[in-house]
Protein backbone atom coordinates (compact mmCIF):
# COMPACT_ATOMS: atom_id res chain seq x y z
CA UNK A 1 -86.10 -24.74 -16.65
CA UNK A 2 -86.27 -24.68 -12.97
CA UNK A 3 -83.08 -25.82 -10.67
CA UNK A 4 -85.77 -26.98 -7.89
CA UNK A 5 -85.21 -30.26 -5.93
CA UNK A 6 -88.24 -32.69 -6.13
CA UNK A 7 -88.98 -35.08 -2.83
CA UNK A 8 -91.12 -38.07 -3.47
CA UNK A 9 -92.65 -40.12 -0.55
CA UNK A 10 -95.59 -42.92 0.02
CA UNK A 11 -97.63 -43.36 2.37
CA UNK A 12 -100.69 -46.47 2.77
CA UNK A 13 -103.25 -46.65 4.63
CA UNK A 14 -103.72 -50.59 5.16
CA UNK A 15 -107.12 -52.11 5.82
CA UNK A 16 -107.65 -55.28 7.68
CA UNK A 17 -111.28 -55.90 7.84
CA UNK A 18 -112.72 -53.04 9.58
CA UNK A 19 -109.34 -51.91 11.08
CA UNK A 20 -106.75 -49.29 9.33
CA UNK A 21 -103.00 -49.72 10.63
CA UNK A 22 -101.37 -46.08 11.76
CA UNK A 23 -98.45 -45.77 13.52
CA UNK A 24 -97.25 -43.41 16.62
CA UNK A 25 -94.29 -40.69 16.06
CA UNK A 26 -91.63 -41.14 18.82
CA UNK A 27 -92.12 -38.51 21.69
CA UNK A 28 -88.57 -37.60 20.75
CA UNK A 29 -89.58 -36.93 17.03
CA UNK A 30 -88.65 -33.04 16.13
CA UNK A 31 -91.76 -33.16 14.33
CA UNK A 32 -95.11 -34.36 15.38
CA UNK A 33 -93.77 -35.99 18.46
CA UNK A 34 -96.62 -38.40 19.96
CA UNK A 35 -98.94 -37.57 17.22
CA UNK A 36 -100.08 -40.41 14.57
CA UNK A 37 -99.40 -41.31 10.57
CA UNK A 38 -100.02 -43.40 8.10
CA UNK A 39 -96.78 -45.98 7.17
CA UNK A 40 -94.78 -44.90 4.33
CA UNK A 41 -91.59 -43.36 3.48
CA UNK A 42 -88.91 -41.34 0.85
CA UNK A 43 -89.24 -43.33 -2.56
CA UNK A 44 -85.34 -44.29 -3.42
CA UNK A 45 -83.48 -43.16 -6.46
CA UNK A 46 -84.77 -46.32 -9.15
CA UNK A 47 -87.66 -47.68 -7.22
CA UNK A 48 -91.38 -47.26 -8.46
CA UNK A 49 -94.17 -46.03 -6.51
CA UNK A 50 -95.10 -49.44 -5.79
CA UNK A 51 -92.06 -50.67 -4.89
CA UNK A 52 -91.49 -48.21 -2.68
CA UNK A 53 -94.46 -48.72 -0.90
CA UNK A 54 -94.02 -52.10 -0.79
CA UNK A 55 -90.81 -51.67 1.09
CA UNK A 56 -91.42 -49.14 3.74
CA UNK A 57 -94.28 -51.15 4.94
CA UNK A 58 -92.22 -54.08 5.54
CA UNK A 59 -89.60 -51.91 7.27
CA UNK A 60 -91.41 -50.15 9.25
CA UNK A 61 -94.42 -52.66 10.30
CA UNK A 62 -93.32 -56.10 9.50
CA UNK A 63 -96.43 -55.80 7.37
CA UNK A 64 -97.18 -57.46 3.57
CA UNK A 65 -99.95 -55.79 1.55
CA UNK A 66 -101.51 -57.21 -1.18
CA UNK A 67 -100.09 -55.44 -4.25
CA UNK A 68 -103.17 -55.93 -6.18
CA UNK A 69 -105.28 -54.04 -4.22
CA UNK A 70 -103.19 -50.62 -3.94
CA UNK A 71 -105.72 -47.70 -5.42
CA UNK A 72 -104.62 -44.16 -5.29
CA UNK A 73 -106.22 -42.15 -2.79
CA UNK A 74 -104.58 -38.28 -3.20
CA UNK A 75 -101.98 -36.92 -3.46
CA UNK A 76 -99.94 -33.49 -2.03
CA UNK A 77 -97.27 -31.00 -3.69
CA UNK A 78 -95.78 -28.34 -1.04
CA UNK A 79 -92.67 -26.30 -0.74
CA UNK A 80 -90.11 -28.00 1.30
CA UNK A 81 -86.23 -26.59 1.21
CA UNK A 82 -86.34 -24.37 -1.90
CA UNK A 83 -87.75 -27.31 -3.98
CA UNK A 84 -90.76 -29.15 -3.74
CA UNK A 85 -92.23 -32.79 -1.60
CA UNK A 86 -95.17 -35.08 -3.48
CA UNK A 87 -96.75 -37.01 -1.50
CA UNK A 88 -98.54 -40.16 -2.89
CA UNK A 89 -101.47 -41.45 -0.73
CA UNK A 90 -102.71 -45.51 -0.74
CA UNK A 91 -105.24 -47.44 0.20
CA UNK A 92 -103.88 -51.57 0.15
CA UNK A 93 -105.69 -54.26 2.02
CA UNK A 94 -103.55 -56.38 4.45
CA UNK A 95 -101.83 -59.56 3.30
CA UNK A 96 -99.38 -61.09 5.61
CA UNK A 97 -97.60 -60.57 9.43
CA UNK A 98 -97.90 -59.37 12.42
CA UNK A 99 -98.12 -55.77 13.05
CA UNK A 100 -94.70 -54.17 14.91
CA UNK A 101 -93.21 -51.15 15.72
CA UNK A 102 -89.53 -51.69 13.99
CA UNK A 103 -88.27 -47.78 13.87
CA UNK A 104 -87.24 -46.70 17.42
CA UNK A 105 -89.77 -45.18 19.81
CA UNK A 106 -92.63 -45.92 17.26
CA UNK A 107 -96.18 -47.65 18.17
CA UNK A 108 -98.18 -49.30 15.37
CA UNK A 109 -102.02 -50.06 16.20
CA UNK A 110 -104.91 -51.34 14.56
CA UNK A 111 -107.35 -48.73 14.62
CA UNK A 112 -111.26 -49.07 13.61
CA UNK A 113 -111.79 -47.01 10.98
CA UNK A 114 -114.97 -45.30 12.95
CA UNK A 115 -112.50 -44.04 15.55
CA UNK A 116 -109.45 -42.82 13.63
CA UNK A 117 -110.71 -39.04 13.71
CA UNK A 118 -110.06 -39.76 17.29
CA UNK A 119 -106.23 -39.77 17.09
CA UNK A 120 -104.48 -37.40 16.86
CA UNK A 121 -102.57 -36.56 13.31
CA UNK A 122 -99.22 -34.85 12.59
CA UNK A 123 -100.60 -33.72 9.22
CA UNK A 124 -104.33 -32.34 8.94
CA UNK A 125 -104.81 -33.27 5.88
CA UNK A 126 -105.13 -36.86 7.50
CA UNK A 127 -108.98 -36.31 8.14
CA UNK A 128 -109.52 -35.63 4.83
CA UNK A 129 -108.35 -38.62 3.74
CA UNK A 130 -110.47 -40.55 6.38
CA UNK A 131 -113.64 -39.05 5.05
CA UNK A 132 -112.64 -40.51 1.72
CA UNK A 133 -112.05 -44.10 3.67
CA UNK A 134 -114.99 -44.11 4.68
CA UNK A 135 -116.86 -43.02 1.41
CA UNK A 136 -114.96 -46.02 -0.57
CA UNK A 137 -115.33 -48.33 2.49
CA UNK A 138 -118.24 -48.21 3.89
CA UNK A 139 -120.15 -50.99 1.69
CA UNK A 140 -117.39 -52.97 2.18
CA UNK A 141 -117.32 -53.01 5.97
């Protein structure tokens, strides 16, 4: 049995109407500084997937998603530290509040989902994902 350390984060992309929210790295960030993400966050020891989500939307855009629309988009295993990060990709429509940048030095915007390949993305995989947006959105838009 391996001794390797397992990271689990969430990230959502969150769909009002025609708009996806993303939100802007600090330009003091040691990685990706200026660059764009979707909202999400480390999943803590006891939480679910969901509830994880859940709570680093709120935390980090002021933002309530409908829980009954979450759908899996992807998901990512890579090495980080000796051990390993998953990374579990959403989709969740918008419920509730206004959009705002609560983590220091962050912007949140809401972006039409015809210009996000605009932005610039800390990860690549991010256009990846937006070609799958716009496959499962585009009859709904």
């Amino acid at each position: 049995m391996s001794d390797a350390q397992f990271y689990l984060s969430v990230c959502c992309w969150i769909r009002k109407g025609s708009k996806f929210l993303i939100q802007k790295r600090s330009s003091n960030d040691e990685r990706g500084a200026g660059k764009w993400l979707t909202i999400g966050g480390k999943v803590e020891k006891g939480e679910s997937l969901c509830q994880a989500l859940e709570r680093e939307i709120l935390e980090e855009s002021n933002i309530i998603i409908d829980m009954t629309s979450i759908r899996l988009l992807r998901d990512y295993v890579f090495e980080k530290d000796g051990g390993y990060k998953i990374v579990v990709v959403f989709t969740a429509e918008w419920k509730s509040g206004k959009a705002l940048a609560l983590d220091e030095g962050t912007v949140v915007e809401w972006v039409e989902q015809k210009d996000l390949k605009k932005r610039e993305f800390v990860f690549d995989t991010v256009y990846e994902e937006i070609d799958l947006l716009h496959n499962i959105f585009r009859s709904k838009l």
